[in-house]
N, C-alpha and C. Protein backbone atom coordinates (compact mmCIF):
# COMPACT_ATOMS: atom_id res chain seq x y z
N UNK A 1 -1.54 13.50 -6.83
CA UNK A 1 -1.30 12.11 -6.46
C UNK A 1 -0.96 11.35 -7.74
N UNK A 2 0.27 10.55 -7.42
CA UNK A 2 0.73 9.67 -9.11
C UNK A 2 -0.02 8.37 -9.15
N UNK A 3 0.06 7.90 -10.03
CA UNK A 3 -0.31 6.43 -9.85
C UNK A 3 0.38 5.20 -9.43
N UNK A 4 1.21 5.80 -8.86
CA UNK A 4 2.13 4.79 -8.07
C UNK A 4 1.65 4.97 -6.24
N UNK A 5 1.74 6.16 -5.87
CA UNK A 5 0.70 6.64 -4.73
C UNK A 5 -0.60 5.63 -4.34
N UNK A 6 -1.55 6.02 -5.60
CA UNK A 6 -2.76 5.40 -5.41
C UNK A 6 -3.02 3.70 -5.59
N UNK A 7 -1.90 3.23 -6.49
CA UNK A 7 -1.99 1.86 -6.48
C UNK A 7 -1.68 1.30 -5.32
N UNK A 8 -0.82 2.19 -4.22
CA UNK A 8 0.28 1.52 -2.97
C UNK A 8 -1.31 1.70 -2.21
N UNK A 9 -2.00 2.95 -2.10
CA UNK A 9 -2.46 2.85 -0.99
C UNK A 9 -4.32 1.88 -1.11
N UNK A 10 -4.13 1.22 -2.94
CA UNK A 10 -5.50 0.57 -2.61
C UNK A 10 -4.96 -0.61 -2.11
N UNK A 11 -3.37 -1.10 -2.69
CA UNK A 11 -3.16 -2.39 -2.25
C UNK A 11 -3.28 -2.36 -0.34
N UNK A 12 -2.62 -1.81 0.16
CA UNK A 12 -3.07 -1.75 1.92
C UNK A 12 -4.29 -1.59 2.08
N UNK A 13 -5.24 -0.79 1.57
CA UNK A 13 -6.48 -1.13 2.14
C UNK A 13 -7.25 -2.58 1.81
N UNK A 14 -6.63 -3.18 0.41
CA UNK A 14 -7.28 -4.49 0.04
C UNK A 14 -6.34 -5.52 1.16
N UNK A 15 -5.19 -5.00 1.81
CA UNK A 15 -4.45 -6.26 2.35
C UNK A 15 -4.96 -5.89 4.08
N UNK A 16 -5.52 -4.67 4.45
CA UNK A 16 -6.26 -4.85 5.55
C UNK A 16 -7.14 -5.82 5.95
N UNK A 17 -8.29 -5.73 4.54
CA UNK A 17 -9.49 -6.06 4.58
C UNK A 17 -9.26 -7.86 4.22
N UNK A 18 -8.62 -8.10 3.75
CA UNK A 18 -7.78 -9.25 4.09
C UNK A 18 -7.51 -10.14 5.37
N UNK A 19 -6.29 -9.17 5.99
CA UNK A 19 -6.47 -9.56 7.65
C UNK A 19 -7.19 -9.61 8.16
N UNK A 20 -8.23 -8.80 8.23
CA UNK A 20 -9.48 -8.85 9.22
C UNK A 20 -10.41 -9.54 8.73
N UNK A 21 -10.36 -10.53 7.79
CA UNK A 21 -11.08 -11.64 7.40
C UNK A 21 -10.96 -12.29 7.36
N UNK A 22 -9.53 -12.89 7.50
CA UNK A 22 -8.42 -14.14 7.87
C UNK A 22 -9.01 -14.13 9.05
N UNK A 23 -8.63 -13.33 10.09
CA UNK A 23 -8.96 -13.11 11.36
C UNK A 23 -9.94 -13.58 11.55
N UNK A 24 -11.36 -12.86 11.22
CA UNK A 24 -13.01 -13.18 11.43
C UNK A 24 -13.23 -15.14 10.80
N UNK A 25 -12.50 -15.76 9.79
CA UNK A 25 -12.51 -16.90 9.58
C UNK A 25 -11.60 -18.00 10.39
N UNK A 26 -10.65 -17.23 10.78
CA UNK A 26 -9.82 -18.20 11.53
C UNK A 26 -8.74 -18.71 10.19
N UNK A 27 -8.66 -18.17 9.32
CA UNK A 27 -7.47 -18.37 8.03
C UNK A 27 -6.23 -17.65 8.29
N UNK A 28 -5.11 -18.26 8.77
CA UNK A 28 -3.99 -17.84 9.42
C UNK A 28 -2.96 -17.70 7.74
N UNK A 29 -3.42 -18.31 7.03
CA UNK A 29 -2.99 -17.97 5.69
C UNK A 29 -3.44 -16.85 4.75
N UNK A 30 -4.93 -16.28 5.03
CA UNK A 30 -5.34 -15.28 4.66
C UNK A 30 -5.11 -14.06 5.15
N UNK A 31 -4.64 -14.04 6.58
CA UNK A 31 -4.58 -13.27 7.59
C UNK A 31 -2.77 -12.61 7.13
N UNK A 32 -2.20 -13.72 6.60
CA UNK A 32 -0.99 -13.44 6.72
C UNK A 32 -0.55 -12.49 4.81
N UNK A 33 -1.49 -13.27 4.28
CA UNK A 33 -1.55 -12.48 2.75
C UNK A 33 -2.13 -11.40 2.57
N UNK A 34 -2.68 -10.76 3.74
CA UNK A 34 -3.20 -9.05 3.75
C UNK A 34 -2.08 -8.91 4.74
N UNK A 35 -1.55 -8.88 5.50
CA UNK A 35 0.10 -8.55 5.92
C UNK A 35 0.69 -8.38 4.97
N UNK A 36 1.31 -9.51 3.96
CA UNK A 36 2.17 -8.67 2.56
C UNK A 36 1.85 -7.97 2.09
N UNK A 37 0.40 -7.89 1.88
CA UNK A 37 -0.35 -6.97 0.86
C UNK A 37 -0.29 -5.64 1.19
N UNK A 38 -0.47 -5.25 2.64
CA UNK A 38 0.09 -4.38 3.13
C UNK A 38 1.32 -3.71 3.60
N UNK A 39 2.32 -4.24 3.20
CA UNK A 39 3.49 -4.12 3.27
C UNK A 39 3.94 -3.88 1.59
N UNK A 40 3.95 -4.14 1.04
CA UNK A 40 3.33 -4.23 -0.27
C UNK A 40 3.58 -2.66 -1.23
N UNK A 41 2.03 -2.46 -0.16
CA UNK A 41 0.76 -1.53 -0.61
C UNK A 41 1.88 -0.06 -0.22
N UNK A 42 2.39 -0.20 1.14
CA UNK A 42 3.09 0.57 1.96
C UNK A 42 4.42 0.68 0.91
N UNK A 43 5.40 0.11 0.52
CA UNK A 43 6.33 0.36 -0.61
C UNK A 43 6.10 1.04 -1.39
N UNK A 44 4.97 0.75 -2.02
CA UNK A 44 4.53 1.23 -3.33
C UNK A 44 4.15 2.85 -3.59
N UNK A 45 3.35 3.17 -1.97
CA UNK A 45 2.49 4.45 -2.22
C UNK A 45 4.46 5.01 -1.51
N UNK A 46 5.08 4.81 -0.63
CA UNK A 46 6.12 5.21 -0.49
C UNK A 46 7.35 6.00 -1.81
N UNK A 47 7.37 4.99 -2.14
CA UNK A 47 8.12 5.63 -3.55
C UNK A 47 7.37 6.12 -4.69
N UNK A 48 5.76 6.40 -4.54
CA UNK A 48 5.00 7.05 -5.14
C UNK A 48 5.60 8.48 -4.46
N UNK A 49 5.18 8.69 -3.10
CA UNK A 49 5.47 9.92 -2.53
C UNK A 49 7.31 10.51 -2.71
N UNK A 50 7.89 9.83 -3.12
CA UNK A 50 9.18 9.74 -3.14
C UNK A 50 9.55 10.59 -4.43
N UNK A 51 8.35 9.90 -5.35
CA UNK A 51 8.44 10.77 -6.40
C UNK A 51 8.11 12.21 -6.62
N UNK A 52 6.71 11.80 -6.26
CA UNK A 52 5.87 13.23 -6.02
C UNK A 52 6.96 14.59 -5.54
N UNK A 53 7.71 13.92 -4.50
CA UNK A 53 8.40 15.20 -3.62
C UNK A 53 9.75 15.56 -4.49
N UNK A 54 10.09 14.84 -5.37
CA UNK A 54 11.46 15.12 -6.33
C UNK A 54 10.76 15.80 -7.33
N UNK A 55 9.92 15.23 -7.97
CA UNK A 55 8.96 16.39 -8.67
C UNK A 55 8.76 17.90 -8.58
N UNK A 56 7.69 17.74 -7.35
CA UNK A 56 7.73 19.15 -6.85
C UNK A 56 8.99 20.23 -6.69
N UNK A 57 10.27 19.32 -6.18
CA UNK A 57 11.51 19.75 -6.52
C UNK A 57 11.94 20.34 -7.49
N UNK A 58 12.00 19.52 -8.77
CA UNK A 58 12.16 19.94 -9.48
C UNK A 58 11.39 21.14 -10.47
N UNK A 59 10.05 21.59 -9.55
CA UNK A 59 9.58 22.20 -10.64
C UNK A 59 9.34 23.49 -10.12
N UNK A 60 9.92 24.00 -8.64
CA UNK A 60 10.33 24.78 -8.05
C UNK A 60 11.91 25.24 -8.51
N UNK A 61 12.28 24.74 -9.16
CA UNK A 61 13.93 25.37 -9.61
C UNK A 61 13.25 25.56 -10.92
């Protein structure tokens, strides 16, 4: 796992825990900043894995 991986997937779990506390407060602004965060989070560990798999690519040839 790179550190592009693990940074994507703490940001989604911090932008979950977010929403569901926006939510539990009634903060439609907090609610909506663990949405980016998770969207975010989701980019990030994405082209982490993006890497990972060109990697592995490459180290199979």
């Amino acid at each position: 796992m790179n550190n592009d991986q693990l940074k994507g997937r703490i940001e989604q779990a911090k932008g979950k825990v977010k929403e569901v506390a926006g939510k539990v407060v009634g903060s439609e602004k907090l609610e909506t900043e663990g949405r980016v965060d998770q969207v975010t989070g989701k980019t990030q560990a994405t082209y982490g894995d993006a890497k990972e798999k060109a990697k592995d690519l490459i180290d199979k040839t």
